[in-house]
PDB file of N, CA and C in Angstrom:
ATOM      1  N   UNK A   1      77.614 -26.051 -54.547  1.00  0.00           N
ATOM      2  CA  UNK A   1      78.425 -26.427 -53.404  1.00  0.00           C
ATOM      3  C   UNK A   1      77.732 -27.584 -52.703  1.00  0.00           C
ATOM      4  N   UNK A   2      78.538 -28.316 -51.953  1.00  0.00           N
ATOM      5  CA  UNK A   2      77.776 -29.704 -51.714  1.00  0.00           C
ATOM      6  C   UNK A   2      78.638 -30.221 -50.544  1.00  0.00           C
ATOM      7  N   UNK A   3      77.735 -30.790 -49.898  1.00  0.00           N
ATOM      8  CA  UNK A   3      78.661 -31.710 -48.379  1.00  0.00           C
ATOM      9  C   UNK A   3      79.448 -32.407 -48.811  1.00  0.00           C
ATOM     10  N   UNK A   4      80.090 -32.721 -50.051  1.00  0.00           N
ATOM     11  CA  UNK A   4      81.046 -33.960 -50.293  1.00  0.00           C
ATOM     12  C   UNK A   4      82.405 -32.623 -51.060  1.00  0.00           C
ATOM     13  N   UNK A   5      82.718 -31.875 -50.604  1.00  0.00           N
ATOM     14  CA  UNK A   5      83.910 -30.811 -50.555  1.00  0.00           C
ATOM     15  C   UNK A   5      85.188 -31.588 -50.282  1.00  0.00           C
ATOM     16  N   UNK A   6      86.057 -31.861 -51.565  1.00  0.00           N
ATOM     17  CA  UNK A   6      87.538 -32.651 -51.229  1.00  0.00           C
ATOM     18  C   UNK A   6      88.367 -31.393 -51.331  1.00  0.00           C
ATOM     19  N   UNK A   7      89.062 -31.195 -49.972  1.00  0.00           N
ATOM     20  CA  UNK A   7      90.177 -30.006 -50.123  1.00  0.00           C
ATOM     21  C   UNK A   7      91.511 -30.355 -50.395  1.00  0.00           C
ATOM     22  N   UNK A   8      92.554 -29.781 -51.178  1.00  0.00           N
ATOM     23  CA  UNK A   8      93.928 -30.648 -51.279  1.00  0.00           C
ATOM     24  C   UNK A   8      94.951 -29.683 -50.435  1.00  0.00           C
ATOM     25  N   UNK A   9      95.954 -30.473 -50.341  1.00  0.00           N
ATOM     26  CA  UNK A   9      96.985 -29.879 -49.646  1.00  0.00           C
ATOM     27  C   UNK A   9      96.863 -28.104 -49.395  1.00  0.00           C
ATOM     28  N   UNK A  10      97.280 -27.120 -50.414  1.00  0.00           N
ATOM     29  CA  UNK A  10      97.082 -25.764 -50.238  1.00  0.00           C
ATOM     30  C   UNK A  10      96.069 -25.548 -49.438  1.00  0.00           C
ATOM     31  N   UNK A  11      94.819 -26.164 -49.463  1.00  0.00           N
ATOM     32  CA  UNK A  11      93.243 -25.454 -49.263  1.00  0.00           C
ATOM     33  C   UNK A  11      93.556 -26.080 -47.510  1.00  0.00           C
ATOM     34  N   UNK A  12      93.952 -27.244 -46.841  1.00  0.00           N
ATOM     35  CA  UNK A  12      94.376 -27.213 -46.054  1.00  0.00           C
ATOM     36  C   UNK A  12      95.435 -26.687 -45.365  1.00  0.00           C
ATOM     37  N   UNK A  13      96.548 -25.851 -46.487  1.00  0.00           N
ATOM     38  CA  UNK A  13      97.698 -25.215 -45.707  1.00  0.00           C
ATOM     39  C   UNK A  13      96.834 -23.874 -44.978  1.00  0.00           C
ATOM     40  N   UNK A  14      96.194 -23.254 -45.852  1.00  0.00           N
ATOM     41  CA  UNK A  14      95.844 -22.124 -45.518  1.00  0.00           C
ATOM     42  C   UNK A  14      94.718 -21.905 -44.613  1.00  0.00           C
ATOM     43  N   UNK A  15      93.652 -23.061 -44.556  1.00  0.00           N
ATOM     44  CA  UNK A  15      93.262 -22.875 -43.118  1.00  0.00           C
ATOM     45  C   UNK A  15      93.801 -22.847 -41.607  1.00  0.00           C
ATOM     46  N   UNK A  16      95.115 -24.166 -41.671  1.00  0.00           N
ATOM     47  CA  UNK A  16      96.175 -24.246 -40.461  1.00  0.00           C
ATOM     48  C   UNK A  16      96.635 -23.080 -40.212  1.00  0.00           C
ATOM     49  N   UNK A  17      97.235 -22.536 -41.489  1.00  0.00           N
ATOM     50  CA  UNK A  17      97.851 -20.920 -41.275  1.00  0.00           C
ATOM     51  C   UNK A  17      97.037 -20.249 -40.073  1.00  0.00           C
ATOM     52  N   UNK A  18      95.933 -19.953 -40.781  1.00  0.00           N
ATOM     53  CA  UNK A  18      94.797 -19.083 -40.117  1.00  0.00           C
ATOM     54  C   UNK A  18      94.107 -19.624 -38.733  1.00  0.00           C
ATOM     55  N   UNK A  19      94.486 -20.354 -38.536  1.00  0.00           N
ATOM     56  CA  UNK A  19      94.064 -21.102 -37.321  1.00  0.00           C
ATOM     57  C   UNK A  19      95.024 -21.497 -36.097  1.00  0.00           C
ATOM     58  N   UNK A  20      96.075 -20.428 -36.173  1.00  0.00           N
ATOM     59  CA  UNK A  20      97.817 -20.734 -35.737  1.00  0.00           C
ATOM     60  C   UNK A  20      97.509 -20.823 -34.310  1.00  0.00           C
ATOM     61  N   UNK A  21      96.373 -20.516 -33.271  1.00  0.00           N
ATOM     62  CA  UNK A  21      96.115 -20.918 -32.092  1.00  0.00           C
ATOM     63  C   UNK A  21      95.036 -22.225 -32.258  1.00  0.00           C
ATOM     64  N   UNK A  22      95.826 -23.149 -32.616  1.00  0.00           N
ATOM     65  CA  UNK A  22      95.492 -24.387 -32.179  1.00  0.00           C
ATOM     66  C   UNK A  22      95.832 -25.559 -32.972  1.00  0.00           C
ATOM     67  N   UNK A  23      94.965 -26.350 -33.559  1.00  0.00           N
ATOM     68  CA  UNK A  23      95.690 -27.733 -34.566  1.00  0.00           C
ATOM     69  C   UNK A  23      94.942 -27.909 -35.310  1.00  0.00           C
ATOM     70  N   UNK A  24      94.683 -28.250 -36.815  1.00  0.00           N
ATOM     71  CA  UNK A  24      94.196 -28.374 -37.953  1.00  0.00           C
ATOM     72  C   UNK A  24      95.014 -29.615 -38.303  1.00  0.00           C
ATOM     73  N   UNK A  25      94.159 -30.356 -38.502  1.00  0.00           N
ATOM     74  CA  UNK A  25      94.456 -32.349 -38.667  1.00  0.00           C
ATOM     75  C   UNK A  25      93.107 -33.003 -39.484  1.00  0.00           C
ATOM     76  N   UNK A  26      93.682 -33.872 -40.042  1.00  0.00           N
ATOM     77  CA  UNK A  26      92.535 -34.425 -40.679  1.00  0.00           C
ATOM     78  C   UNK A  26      92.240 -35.868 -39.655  1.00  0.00           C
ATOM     79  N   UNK A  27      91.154 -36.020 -39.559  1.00  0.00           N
ATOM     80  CA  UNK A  27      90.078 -36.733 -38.749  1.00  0.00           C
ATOM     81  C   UNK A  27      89.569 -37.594 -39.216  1.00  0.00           C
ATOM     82  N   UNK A  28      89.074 -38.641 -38.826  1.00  0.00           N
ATOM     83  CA  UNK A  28      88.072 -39.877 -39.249  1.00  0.00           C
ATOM     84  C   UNK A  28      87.117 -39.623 -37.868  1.00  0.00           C
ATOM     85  N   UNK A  29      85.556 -38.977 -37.777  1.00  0.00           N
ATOM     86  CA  UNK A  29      85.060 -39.144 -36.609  1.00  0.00           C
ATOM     87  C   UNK A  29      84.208 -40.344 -36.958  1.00  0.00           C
ATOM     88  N   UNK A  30      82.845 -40.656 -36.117  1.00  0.00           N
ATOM     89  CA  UNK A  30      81.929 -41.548 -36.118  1.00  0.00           C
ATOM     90  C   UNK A  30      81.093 -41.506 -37.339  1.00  0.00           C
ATOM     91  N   UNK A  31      81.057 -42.785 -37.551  1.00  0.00           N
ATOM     92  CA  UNK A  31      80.360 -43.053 -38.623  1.00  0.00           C
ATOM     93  C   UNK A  31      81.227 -42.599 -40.194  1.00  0.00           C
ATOM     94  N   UNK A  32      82.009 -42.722 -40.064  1.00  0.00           N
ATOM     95  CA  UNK A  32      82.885 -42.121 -41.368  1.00  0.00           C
ATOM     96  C   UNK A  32      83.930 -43.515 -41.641  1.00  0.00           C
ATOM     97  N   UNK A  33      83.803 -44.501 -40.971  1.00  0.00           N
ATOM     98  CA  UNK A  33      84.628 -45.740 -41.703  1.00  0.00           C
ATOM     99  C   UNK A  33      85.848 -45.433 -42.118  1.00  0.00           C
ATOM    100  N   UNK A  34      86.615 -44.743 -41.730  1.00  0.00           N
ATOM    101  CA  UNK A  34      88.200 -44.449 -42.034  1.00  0.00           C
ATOM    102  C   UNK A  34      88.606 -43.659 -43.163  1.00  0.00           C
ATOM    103  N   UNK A  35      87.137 -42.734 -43.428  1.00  0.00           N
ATOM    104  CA  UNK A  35      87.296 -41.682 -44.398  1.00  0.00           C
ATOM    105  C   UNK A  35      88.162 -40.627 -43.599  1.00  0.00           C
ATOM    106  N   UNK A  36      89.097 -39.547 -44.729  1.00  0.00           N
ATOM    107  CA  UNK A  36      89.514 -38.521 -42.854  1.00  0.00           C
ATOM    108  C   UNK A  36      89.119 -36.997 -43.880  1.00  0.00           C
ATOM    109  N   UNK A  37      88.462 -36.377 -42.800  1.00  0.00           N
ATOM    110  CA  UNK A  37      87.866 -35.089 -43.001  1.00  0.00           C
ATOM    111  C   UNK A  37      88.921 -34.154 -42.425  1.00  0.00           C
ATOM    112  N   UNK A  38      88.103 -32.955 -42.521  1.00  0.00           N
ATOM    113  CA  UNK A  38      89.466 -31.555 -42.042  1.00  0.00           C
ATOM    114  C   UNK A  38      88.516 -31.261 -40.162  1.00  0.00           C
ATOM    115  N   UNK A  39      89.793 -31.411 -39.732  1.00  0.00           N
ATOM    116  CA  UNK A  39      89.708 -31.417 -38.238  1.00  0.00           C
ATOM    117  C   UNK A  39      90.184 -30.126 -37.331  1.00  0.00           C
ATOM    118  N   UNK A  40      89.708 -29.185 -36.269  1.00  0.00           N
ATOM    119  CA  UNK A  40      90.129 -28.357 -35.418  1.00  0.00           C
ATOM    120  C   UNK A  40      90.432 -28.637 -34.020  1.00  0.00           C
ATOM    121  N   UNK A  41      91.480 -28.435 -33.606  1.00  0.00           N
ATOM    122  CA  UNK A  41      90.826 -28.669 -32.036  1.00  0.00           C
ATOM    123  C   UNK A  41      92.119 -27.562 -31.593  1.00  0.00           C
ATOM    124  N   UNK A  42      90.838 -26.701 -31.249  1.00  0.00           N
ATOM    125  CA  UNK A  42      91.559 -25.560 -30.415  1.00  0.00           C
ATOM    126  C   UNK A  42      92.467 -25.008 -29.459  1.00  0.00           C
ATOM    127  N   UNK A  43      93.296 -24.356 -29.741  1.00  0.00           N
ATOM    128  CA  UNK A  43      94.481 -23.639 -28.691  1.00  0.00           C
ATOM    129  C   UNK A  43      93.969 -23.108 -26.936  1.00  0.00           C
ATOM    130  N   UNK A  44      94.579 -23.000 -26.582  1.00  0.00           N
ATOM    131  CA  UNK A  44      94.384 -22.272 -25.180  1.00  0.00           C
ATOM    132  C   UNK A  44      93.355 -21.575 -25.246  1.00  0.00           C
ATOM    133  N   UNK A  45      94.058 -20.528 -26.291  1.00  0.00           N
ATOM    134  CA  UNK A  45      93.015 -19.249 -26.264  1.00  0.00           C
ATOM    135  C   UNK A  45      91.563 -18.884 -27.329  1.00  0.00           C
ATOM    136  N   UNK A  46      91.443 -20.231 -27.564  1.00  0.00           N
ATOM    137  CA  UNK A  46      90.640 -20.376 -28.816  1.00  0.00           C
ATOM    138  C   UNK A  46      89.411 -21.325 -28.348  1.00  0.00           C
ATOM    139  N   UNK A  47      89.284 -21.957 -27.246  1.00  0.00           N
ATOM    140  CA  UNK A  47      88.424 -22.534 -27.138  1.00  0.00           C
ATOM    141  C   UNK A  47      86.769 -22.172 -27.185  1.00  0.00           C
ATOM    142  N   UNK A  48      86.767 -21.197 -27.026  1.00  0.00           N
ATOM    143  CA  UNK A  48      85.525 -20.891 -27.110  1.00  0.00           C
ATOM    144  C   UNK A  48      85.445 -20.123 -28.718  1.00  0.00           C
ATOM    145  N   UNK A  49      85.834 -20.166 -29.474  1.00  0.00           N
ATOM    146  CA  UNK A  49      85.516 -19.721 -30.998  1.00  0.00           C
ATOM    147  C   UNK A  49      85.759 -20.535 -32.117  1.00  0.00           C
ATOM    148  N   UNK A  50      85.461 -22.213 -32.119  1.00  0.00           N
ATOM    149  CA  UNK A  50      85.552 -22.842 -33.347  1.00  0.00           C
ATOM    150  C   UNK A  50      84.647 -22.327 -34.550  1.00  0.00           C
ATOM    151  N   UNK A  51      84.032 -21.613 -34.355  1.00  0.00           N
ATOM    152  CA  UNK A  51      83.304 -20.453 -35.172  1.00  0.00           C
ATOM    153  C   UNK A  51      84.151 -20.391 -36.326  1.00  0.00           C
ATOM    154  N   UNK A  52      85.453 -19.609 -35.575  1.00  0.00           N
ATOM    155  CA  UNK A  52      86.662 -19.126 -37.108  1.00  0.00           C
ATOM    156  C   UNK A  52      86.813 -20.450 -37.646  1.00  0.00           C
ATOM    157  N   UNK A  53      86.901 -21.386 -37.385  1.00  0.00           N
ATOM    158  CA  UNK A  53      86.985 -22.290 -38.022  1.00  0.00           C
ATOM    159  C   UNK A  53      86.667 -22.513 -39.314  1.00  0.00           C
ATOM    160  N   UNK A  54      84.969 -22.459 -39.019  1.00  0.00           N
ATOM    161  CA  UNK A  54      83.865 -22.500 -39.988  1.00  0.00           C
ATOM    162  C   UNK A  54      84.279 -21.466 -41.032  1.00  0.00           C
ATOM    163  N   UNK A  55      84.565 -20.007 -40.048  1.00  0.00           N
ATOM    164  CA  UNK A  55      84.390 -19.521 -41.046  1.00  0.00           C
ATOM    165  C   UNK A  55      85.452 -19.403 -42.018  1.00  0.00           C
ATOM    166  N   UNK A  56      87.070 -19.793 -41.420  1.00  0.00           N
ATOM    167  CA  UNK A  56      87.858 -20.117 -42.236  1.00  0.00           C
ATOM    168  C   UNK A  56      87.611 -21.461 -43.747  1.00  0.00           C
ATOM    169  N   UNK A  57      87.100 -21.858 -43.169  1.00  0.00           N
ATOM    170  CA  UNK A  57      86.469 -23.416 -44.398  1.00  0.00           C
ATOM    171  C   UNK A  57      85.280 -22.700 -45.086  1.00  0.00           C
ATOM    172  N   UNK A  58      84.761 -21.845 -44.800  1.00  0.00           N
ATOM    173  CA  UNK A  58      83.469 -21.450 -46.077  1.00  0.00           C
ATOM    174  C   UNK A  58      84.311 -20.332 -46.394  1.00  0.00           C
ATOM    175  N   UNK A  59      85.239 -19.864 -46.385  1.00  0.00           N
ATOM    176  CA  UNK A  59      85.863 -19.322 -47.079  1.00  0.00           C
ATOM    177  C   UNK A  59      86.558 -19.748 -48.578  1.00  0.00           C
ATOM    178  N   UNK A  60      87.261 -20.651 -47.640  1.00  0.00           N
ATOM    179  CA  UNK A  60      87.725 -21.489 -48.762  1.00  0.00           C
ATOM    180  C   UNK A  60      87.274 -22.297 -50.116  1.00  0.00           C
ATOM    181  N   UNK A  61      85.871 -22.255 -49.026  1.00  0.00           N
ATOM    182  CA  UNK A  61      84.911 -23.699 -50.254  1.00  0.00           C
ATOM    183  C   UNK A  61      84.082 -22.201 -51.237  1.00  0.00           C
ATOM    184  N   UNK A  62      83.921 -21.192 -50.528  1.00  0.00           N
ATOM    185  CA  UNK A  62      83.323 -19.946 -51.637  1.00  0.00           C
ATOM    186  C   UNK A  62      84.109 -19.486 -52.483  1.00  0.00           C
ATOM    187  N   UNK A  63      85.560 -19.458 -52.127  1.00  0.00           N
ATOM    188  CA  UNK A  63      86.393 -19.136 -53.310  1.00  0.00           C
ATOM    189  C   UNK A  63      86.586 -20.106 -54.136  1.00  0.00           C
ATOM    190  N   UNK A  64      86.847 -21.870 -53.992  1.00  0.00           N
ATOM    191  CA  UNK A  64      86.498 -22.651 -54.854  1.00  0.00           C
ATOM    192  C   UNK A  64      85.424 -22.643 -55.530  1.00  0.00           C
ATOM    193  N   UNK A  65      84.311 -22.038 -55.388  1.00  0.00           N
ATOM    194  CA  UNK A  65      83.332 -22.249 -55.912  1.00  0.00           C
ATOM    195  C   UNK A  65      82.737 -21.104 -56.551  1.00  0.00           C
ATOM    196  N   UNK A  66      83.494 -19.803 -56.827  1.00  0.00           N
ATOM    197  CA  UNK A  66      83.549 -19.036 -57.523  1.00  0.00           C
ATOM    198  C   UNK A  66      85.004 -18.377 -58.246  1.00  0.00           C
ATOM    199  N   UNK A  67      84.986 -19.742 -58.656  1.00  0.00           N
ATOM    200  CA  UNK A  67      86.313 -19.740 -59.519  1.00  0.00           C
ATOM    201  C   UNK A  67      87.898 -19.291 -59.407  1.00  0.00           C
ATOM    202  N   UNK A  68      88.024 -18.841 -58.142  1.00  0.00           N
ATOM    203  CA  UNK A  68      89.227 -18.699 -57.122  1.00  0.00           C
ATOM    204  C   UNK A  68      88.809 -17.140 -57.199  1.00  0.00           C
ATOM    205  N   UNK A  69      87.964 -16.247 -57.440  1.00  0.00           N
ATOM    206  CA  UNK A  69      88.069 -15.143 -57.289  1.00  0.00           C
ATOM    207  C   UNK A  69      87.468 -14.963 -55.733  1.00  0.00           C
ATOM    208  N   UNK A  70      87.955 -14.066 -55.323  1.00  0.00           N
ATOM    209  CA  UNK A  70      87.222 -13.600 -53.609  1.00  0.00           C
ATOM    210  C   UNK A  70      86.135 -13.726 -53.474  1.00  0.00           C
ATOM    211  N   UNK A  71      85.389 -14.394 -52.974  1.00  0.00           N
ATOM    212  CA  UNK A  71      83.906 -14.222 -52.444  1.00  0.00           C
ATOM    213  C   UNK A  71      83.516 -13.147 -52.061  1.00  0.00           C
ATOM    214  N   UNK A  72      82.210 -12.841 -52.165  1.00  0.00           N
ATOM    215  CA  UNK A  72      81.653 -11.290 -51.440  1.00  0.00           C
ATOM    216  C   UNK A  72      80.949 -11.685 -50.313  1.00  0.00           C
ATOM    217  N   UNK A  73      79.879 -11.341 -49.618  1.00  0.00           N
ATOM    218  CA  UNK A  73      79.608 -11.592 -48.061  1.00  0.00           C
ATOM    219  C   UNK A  73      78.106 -12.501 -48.241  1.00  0.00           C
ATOM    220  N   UNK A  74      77.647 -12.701 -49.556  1.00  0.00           N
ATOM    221  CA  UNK A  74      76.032 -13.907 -49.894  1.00  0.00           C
ATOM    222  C   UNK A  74      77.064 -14.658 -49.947  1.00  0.00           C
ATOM    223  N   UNK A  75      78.130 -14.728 -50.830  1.00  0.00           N
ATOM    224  CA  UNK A  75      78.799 -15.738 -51.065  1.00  0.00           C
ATOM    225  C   UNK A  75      79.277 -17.274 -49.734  1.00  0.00           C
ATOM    226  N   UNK A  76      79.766 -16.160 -49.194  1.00  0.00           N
ATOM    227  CA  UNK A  76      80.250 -16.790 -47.713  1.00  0.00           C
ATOM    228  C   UNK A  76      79.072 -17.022 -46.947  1.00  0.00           C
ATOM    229  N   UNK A  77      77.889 -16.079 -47.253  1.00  0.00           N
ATOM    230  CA  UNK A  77      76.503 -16.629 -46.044  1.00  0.00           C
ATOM    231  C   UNK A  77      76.466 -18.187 -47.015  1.00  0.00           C
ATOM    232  N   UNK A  78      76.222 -18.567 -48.293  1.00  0.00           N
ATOM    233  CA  UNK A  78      75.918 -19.371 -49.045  1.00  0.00           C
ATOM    234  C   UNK A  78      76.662 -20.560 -47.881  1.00  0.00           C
ATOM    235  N   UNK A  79      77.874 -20.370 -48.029  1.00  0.00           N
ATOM    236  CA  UNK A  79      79.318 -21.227 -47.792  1.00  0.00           C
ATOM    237  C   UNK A  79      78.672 -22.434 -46.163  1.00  0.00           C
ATOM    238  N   UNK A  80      78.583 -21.024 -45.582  1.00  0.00           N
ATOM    239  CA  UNK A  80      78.376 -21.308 -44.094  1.00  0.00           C
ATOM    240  C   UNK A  80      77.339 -21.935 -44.396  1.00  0.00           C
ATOM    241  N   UNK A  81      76.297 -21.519 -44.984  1.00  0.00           N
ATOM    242  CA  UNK A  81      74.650 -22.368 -44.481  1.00  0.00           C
ATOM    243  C   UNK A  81      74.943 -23.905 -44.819  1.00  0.00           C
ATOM    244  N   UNK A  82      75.271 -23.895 -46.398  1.00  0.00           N
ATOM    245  CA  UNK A  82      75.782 -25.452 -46.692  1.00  0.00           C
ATOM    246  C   UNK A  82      76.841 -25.911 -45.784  1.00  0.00           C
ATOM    247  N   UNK A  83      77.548 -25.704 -45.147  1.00  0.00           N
ATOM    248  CA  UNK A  83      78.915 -26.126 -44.747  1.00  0.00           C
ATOM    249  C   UNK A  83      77.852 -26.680 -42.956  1.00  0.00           C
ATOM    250  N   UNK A  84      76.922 -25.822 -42.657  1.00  0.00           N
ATOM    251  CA  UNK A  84      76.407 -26.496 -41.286  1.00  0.00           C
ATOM    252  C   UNK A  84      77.361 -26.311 -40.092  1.00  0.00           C
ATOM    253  N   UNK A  85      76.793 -26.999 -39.106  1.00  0.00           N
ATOM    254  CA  UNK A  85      77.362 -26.952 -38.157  1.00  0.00           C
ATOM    255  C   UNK A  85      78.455 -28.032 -37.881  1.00  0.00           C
ATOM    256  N   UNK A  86      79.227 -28.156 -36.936  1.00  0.00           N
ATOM    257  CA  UNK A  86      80.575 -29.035 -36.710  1.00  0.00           C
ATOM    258  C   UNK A  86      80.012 -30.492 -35.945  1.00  0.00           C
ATOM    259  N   UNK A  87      80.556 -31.055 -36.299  1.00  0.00           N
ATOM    260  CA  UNK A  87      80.736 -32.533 -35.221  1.00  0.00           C
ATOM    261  C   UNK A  87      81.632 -32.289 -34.763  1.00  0.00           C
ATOM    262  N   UNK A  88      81.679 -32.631 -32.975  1.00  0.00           N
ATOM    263  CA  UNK A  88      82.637 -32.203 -31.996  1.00  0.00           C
ATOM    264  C   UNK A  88      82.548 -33.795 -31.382  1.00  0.00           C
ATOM    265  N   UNK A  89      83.727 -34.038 -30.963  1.00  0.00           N
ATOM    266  CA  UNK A  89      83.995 -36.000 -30.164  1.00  0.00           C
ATOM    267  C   UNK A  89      85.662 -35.024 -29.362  1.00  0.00           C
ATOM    268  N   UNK A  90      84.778 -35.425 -27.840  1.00  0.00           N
ATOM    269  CA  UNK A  90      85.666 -35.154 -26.865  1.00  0.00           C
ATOM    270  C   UNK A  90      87.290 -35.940 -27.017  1.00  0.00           C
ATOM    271  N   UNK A  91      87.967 -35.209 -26.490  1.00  0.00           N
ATOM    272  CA  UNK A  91      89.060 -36.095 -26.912  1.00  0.00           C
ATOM    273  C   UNK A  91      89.533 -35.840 -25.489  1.00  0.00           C
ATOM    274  N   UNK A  92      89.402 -35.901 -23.770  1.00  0.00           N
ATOM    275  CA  UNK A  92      89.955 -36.090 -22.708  1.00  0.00           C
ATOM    276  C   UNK A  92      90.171 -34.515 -22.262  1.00  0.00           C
ATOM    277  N   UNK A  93      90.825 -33.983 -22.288  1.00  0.00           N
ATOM    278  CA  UNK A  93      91.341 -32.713 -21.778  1.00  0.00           C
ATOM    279  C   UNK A  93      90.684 -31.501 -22.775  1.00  0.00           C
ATOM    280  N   UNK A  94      90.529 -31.867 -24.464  1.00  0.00           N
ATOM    281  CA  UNK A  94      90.323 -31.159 -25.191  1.00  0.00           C
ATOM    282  C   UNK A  94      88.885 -31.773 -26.301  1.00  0.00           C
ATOM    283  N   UNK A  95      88.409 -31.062 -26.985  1.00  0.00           N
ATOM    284  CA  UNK A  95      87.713 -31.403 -28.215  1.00  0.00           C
ATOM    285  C   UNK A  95      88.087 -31.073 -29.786  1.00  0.00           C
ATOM    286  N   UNK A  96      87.481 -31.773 -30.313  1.00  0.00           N
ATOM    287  CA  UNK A  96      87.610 -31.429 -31.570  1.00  0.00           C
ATOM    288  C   UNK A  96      86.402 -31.464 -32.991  1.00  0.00           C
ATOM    289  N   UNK A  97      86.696 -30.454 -33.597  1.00  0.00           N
ATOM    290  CA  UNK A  97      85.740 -29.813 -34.277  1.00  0.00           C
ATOM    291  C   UNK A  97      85.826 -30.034 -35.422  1.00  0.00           C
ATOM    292  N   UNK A  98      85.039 -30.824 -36.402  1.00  0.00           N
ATOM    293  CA  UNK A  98      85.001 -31.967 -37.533  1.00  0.00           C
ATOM    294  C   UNK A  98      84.056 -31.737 -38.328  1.00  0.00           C
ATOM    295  N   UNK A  99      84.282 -31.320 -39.840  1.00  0.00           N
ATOM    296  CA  UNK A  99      83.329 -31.449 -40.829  1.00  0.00           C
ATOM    297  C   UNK A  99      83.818 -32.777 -41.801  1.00  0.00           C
ATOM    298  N   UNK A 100      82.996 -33.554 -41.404  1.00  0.00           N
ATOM    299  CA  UNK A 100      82.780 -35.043 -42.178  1.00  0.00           C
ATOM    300  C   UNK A 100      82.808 -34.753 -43.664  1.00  0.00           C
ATOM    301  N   UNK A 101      81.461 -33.987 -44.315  1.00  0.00           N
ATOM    302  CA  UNK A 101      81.333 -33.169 -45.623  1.00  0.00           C
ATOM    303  C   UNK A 101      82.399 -32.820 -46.463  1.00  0.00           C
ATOM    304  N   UNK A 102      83.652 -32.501 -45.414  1.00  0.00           N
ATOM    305  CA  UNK A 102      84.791 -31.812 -45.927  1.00  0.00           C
ATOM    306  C   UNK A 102      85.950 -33.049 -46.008  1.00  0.00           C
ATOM    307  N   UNK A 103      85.897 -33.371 -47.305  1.00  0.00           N
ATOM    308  CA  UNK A 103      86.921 -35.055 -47.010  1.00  0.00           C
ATOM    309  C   UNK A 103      88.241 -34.129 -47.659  1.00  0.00           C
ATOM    310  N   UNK A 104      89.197 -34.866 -47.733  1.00  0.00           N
ATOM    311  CA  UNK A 104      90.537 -34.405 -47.606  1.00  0.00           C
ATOM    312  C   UNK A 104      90.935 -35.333 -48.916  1.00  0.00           C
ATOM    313  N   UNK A 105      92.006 -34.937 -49.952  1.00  0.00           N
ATOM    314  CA  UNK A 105      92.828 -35.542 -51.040  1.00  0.00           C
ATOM    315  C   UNK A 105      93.536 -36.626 -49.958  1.00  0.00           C
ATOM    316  N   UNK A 106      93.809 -37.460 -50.995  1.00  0.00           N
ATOM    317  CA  UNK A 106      94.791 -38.974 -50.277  1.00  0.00           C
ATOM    318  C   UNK A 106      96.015 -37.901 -50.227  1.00  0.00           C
ATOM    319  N   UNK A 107      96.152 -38.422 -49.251  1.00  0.00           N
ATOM    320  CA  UNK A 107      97.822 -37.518 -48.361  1.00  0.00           C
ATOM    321  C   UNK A 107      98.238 -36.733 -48.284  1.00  0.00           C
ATOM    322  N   UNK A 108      96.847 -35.687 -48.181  1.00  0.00           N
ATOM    323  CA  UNK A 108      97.067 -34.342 -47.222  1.00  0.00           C
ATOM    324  C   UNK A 108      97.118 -34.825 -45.746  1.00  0.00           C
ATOM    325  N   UNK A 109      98.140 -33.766 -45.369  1.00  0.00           N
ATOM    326  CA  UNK A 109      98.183 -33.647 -43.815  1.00  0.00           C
ATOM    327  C   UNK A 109      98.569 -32.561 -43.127  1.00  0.00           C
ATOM    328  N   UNK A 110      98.748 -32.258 -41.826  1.00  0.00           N
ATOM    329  CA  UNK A 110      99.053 -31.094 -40.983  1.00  0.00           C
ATOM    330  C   UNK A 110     100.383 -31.121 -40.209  1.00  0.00           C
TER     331      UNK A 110
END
């Protein structure tokens, strides 16, 4: 598993799903030159847990990476440790929560 994780359309439907209090968008933050990564920025009631986030995306990247079968719970510690922490860039009223690592197929969207 590796910081350069391209997710395609599905692998982004199903985090948005799971993330239905708030917005899942793909992002270009700093220093990324108009690459666009998988983006959060939280609902009302979600602000204080971009956590699920994470842990929705090392989900995803552990079942890619064990051959679409379910991950078990090393699996997902694996997921998370590589996957790191978020880049967050205020956006005025709200923030948003950005793994660069995690680049996106040409023309996925939310």
């Amino acid at each position: 598993m590796g910081r350069d994780d391209v997710f395609n359309q599905a692998q982004f439907d199903q985090i948005a799903e799971a993330m239905s209090d708030g917005e899942v968008r793909s992002y270009s933050g700093r220093a990324m030159y108009g690459e666009q990564c998988i983006g959060y920025v939280p609902g009302r009631y979600a602000q204080g847990r971009p956590d699920l986030f994470a842990v929705q995306i090392a989900m995803v990247l552990a079942r890619a990476h064990n051959g679409g079968e379910e991950p078990d719970v090393y699996d997902l510690m694996d997921a998370l440790d590589e996957l790191g922490p978020a880049s967050v860039d205020s956006m005025g009223m709200s923030s948003i929560y950005y793994y660069p690592g995690i680049q996106l197929e040409e023309g996925v969207s939310g």
